[in-house]
PDB file of N, CA and C in Angstrom:
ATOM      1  N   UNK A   1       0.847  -1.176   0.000  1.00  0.00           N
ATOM      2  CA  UNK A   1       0.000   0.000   0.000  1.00  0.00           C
ATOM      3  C   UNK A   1       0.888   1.233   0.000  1.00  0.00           C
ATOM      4  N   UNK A   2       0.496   2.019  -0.957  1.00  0.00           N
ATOM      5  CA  UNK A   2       1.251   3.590  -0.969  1.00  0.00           C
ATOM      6  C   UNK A   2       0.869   4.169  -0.039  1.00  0.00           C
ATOM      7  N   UNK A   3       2.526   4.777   0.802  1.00  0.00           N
ATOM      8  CA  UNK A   3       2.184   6.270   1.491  1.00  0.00           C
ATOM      9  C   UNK A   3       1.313   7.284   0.673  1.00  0.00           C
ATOM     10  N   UNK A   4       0.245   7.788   1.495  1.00  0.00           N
ATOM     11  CA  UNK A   4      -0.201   9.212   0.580  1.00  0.00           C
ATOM     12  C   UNK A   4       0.178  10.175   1.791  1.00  0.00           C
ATOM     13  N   UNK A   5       0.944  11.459   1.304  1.00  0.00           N
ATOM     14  CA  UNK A   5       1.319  12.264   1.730  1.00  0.00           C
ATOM     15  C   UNK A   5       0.277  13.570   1.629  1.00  0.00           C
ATOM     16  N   UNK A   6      -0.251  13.928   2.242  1.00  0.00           N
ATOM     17  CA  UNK A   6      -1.168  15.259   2.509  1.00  0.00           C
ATOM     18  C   UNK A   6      -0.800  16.808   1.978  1.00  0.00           C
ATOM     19  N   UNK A   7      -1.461  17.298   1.006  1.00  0.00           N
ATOM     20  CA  UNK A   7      -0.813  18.478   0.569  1.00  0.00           C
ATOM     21  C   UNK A   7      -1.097  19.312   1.559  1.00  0.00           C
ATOM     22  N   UNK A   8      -0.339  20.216   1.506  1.00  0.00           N
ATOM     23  CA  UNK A   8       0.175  21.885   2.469  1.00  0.00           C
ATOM     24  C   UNK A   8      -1.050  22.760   1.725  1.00  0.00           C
ATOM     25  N   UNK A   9      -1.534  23.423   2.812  1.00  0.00           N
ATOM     26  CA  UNK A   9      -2.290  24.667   1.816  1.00  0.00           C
ATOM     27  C   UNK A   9      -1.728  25.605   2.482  1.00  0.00           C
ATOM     28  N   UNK A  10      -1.326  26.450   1.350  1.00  0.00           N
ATOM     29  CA  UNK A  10      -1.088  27.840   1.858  1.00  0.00           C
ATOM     30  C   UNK A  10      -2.060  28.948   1.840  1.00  0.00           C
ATOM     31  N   UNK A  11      -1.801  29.756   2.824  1.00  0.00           N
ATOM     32  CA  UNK A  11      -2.858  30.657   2.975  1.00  0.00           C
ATOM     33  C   UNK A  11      -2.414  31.839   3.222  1.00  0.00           C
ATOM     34  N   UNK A  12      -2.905  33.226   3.035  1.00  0.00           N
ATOM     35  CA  UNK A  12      -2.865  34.310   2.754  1.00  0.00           C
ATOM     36  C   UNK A  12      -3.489  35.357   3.623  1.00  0.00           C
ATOM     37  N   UNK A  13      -3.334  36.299   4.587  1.00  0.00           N
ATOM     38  CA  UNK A  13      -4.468  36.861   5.214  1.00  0.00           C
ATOM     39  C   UNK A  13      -4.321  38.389   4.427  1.00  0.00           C
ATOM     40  N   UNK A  14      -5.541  38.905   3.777  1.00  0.00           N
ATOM     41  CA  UNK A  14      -5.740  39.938   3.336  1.00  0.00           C
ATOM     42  C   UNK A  14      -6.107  40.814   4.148  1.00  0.00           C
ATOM     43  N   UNK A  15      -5.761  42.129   4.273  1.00  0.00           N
ATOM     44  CA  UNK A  15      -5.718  43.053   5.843  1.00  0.00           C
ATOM     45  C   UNK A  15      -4.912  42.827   6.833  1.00  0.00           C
ATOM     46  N   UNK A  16      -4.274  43.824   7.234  1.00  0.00           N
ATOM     47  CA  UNK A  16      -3.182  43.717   8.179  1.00  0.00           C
ATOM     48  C   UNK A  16      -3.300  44.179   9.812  1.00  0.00           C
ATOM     49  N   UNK A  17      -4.916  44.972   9.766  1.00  0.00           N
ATOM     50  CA  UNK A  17      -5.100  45.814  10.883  1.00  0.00           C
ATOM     51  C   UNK A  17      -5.388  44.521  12.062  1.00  0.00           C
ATOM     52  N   UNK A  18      -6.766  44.949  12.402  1.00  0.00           N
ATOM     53  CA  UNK A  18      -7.116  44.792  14.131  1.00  0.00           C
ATOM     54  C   UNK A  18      -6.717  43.377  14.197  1.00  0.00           C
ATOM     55  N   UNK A  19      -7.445  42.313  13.988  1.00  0.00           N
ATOM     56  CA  UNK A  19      -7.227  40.678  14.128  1.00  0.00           C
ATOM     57  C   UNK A  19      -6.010  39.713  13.682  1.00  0.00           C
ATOM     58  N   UNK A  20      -5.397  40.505  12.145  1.00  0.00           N
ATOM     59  CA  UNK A  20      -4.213  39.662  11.669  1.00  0.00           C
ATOM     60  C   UNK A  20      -3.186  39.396  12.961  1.00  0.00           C
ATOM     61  N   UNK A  21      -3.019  40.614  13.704  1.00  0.00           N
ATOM     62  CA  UNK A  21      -1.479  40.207  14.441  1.00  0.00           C
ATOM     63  C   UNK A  21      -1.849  39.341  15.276  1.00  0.00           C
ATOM     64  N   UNK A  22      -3.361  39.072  16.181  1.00  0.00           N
ATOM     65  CA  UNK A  22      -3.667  38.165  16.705  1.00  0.00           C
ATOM     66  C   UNK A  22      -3.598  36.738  15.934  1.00  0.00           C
ATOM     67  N   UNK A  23      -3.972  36.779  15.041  1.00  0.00           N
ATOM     68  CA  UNK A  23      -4.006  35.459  14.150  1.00  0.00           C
ATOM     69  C   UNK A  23      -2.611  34.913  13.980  1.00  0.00           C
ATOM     70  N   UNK A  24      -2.007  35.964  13.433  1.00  0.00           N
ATOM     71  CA  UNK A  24      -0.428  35.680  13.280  1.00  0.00           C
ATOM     72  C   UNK A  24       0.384  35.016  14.539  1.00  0.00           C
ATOM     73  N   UNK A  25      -0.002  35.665  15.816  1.00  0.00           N
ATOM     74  CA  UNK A  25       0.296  35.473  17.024  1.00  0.00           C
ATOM     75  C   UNK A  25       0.231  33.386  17.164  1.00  0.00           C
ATOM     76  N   UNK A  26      -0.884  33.529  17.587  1.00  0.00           N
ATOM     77  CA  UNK A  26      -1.699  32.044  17.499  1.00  0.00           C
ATOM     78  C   UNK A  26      -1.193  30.905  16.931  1.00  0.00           C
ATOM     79  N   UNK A  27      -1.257  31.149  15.239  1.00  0.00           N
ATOM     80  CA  UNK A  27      -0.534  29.783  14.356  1.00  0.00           C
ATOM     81  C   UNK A  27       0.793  29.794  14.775  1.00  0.00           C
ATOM     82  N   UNK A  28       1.717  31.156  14.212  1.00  0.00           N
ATOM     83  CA  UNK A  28       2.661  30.712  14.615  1.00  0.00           C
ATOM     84  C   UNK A  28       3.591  29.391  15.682  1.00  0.00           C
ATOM     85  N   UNK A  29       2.879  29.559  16.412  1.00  0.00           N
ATOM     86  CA  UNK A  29       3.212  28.635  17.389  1.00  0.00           C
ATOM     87  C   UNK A  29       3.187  27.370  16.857  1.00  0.00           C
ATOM     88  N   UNK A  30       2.057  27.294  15.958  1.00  0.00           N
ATOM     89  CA  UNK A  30       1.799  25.680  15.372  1.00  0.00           C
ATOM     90  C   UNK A  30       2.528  25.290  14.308  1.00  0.00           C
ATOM     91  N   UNK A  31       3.334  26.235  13.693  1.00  0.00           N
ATOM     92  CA  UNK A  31       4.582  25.727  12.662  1.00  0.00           C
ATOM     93  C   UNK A  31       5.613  24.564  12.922  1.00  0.00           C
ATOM     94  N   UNK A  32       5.745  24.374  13.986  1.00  0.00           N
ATOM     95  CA  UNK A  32       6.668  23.448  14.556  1.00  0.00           C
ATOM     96  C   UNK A  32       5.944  21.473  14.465  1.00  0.00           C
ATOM     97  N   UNK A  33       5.152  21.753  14.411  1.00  0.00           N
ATOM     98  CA  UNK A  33       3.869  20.696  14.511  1.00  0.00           C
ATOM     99  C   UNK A  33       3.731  19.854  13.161  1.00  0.00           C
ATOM    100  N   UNK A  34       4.594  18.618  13.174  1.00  0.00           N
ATOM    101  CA  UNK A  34       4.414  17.357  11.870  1.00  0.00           C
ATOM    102  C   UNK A  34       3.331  17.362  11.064  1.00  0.00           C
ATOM    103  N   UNK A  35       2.362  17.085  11.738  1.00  0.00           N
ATOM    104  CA  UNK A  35       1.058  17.182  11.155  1.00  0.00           C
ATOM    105  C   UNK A  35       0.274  18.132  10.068  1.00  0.00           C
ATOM    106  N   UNK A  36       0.651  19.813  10.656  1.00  0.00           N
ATOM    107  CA  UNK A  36       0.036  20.592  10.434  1.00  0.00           C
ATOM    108  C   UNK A  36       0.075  20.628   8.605  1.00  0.00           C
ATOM    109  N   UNK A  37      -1.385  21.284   8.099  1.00  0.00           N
ATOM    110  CA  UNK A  37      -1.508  20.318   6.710  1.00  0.00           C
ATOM    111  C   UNK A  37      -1.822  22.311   6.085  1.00  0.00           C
ATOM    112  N   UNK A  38      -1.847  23.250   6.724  1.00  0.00           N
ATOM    113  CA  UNK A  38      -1.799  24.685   6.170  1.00  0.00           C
ATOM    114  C   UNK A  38      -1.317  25.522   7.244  1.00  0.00           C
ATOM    115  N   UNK A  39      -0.767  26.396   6.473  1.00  0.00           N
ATOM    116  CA  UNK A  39       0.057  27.839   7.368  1.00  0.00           C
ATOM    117  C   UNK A  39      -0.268  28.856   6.469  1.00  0.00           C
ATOM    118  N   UNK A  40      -0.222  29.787   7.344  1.00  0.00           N
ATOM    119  CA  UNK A  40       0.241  31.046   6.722  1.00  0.00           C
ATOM    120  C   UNK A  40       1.077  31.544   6.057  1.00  0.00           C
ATOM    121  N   UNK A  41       1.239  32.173   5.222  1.00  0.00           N
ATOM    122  CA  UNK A  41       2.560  32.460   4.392  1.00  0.00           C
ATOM    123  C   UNK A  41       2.846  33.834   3.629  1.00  0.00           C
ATOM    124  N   UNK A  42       1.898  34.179   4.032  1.00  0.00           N
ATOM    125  CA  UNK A  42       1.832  35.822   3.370  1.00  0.00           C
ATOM    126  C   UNK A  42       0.398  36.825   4.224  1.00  0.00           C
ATOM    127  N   UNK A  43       0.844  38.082   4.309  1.00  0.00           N
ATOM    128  CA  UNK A  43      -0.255  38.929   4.408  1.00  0.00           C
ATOM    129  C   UNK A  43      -0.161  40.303   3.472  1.00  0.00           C
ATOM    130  N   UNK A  44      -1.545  40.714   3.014  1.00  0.00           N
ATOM    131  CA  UNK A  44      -1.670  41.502   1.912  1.00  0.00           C
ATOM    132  C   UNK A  44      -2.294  42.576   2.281  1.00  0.00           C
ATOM    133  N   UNK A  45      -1.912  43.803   2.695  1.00  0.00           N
ATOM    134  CA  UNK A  45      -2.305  45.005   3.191  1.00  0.00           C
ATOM    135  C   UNK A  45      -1.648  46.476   2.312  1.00  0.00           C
ATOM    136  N   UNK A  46      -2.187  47.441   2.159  1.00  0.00           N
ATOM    137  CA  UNK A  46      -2.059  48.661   1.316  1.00  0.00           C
ATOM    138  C   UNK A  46      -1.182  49.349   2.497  1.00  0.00           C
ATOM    139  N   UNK A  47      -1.297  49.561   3.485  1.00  0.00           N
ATOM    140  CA  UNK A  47      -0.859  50.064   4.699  1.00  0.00           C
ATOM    141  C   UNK A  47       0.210  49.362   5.190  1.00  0.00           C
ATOM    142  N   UNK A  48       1.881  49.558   4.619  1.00  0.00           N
ATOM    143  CA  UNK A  48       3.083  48.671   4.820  1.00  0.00           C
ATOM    144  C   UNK A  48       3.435  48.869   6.450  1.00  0.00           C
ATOM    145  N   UNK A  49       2.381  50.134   7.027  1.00  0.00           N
ATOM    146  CA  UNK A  49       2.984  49.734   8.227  1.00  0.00           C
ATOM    147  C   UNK A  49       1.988  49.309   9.655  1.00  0.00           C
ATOM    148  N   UNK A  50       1.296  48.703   8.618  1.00  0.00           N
ATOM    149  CA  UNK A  50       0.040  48.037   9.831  1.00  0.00           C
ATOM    150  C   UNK A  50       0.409  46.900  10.846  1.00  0.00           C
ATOM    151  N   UNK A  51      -0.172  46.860  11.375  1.00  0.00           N
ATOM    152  CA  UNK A  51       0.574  45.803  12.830  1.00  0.00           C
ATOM    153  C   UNK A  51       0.857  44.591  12.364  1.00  0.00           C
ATOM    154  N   UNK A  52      -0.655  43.680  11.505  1.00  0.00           N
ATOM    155  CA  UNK A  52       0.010  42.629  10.648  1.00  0.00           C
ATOM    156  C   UNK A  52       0.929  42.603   9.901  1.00  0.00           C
ATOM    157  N   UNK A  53       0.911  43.686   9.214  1.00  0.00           N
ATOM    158  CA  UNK A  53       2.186  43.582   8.107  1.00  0.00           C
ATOM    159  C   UNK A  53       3.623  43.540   9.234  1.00  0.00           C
ATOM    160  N   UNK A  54       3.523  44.737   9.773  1.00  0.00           N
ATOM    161  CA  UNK A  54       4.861  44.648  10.723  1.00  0.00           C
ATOM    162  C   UNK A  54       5.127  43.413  11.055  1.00  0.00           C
ATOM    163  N   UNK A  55       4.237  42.401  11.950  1.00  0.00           N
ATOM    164  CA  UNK A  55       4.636  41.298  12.542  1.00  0.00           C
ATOM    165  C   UNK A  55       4.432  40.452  11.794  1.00  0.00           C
ATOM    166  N   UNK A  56       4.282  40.339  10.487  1.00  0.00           N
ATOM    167  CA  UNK A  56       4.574  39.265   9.108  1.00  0.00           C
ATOM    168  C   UNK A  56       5.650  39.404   8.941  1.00  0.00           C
ATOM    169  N   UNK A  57       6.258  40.700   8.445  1.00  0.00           N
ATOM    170  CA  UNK A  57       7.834  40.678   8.336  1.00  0.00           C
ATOM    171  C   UNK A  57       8.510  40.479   9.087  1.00  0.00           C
ATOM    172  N   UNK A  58       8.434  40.313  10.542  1.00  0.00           N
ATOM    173  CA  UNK A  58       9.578  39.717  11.600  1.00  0.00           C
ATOM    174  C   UNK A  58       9.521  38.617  11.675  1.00  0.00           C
ATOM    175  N   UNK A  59       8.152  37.917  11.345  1.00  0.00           N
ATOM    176  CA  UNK A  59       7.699  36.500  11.147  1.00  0.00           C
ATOM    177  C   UNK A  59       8.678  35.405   9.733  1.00  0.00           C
ATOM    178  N   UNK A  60       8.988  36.632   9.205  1.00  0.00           N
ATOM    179  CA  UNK A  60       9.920  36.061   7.814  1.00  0.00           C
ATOM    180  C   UNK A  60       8.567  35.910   6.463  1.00  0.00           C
ATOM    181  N   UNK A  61       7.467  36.419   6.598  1.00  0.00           N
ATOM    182  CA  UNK A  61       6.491  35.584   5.672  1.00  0.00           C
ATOM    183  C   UNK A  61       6.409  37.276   4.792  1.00  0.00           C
ATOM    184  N   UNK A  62       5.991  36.783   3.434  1.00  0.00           N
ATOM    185  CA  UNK A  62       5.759  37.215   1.954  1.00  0.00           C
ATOM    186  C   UNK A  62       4.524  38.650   2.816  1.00  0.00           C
ATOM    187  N   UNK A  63       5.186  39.724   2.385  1.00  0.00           N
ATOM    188  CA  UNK A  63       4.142  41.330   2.455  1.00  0.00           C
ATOM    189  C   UNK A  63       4.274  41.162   1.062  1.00  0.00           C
ATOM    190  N   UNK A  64       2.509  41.538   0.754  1.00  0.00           N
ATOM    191  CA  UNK A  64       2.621  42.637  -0.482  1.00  0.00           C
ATOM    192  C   UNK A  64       1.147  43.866  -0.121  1.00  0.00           C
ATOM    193  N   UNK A  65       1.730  44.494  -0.983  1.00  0.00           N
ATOM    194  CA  UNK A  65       0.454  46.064  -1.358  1.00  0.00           C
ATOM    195  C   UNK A  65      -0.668  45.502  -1.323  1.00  0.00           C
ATOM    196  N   UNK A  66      -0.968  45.057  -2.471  1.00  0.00           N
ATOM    197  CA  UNK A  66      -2.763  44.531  -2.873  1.00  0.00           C
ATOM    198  C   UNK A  66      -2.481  42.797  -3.676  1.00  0.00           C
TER     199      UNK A  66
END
């Protein structure tokens, strides 16, 4: 019987204000975790210096504009 290996979804949070840095906060933690089958990997905000965006880029993950 074949291993089936589980694809990764990546995901994106659009808006950087009130909830992203909480969100960001949260998973993070769960990156470390075998299992985990989606992460975060980018946030997309017009405002380069919104709290999500800020703590995406210390996070190491993909900012863009729109």
């Amino acid at each position: 019987m074949e291993s089936q290996k589980s694809s990764i979804i990546n995901i994106a949070i659009v808006g950087g204000r009130h909830y992203c840095p909480e969100v960001l906060e949260k998973t993070h933690q769960s990156y470390s975790q075998e299992d985990l089958n989606a992460r975060i990997v980018a946030v997309a905000d017009p405002d380069h210096d919104s709290p999500g965006m800020v703590l995406a880029r210390e996070q190491g993950l993909v900012t863009v504009n729109d």
